[in-house]
Protein backbone atom coordinates (compact mmCIF):
# COMPACT_ATOMS: atom_id res chain seq x y z
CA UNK A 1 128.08 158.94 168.40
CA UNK A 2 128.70 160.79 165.17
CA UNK A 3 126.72 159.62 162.01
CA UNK A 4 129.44 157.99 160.38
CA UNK A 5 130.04 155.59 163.87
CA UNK A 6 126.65 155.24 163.37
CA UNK A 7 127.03 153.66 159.81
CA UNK A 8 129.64 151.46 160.66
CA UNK A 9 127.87 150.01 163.70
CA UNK A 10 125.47 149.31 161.50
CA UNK A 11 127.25 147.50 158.43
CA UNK A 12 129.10 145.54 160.99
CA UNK A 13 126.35 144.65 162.62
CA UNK A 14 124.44 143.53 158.73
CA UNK A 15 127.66 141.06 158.38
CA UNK A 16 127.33 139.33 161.55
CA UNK A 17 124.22 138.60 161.08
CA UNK A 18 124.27 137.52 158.00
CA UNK A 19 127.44 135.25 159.01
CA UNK A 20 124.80 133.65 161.58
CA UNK A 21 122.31 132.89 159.16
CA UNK A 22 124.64 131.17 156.84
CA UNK A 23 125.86 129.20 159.84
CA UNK A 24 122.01 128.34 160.83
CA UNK A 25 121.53 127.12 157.46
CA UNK A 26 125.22 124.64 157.38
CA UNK A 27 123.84 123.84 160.82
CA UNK A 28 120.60 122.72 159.29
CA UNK A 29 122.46 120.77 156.59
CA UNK A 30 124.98 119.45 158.77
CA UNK A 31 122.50 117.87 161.41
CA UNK A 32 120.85 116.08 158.46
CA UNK A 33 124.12 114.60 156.51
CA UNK A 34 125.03 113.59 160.23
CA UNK A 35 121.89 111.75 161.10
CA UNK A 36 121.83 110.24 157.38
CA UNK A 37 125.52 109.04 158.13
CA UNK A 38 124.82 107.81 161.44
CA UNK A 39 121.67 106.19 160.43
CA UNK A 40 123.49 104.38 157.39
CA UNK A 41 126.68 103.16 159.61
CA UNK A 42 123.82 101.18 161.30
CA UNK A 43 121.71 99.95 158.51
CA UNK A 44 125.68 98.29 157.58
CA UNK A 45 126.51 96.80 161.07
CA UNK A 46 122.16 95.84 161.77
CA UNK A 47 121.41 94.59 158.50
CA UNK A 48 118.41 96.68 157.89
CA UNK A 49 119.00 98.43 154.82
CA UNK A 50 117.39 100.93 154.72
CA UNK A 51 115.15 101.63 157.46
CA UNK A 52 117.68 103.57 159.83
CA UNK A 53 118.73 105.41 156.95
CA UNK A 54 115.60 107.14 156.55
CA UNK A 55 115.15 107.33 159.85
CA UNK A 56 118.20 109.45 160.71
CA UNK A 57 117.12 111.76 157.62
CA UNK A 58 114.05 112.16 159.26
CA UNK A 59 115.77 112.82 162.74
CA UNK A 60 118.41 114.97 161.53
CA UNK A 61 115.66 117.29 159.62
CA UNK A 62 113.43 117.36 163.01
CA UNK A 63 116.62 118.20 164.79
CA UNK A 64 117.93 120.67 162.68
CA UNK A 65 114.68 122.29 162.25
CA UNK A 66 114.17 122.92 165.87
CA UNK A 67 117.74 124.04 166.55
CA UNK A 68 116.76 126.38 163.67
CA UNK A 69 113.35 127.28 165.02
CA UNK A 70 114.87 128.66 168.42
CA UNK A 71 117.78 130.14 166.85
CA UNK A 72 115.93 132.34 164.75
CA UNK A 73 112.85 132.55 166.41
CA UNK A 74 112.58 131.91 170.02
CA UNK A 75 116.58 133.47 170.75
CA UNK A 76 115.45 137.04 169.54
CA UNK A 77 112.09 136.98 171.20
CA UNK A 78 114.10 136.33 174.44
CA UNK A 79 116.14 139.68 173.53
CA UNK A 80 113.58 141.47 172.83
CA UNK A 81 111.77 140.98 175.82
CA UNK A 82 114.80 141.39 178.13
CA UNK A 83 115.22 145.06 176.50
């Protein structure tokens, strides 16, 4: 492989990766809004404003951590070890 396949292997490599980490973090966000929009949609139909609310904040940010948590620490350490 000649130098310059070398550097472009490389930069495309960069971009995808950082595409995957912006798409961890929407992930991260995304789990939360959904949790905190589930959680609401039941506070309205339960009557317990606003308990389930909080709840699903809470549930979406556990969730969303530990999606984040293996997919940026447990995923790689799996590569790594298979190489």
């Amino acid at each position: 492989m000649s130098p310059d396949e070398k550097d472009l292997h490389r930069t495309e490599r960069g971009a995808a990766g950082a595409g995957e980490y912006a798409g961890v973090g929407l992930q991260f966000g995304g789990a939360i809004l959904f949790f905190l929009f589930l959680g609401n949609w039941l506070d309205g139909k339960l009557g317990t404003r606003p308990w389930l609310l909080l709840l699903g904040v809470f549930v979406g940010f556990g969730a969303g951590f530990l999606w984040m948590y293996r997919r940026l620490v447990v995923i790689p350490r799996e590569r790594g070890r298979r190489r």
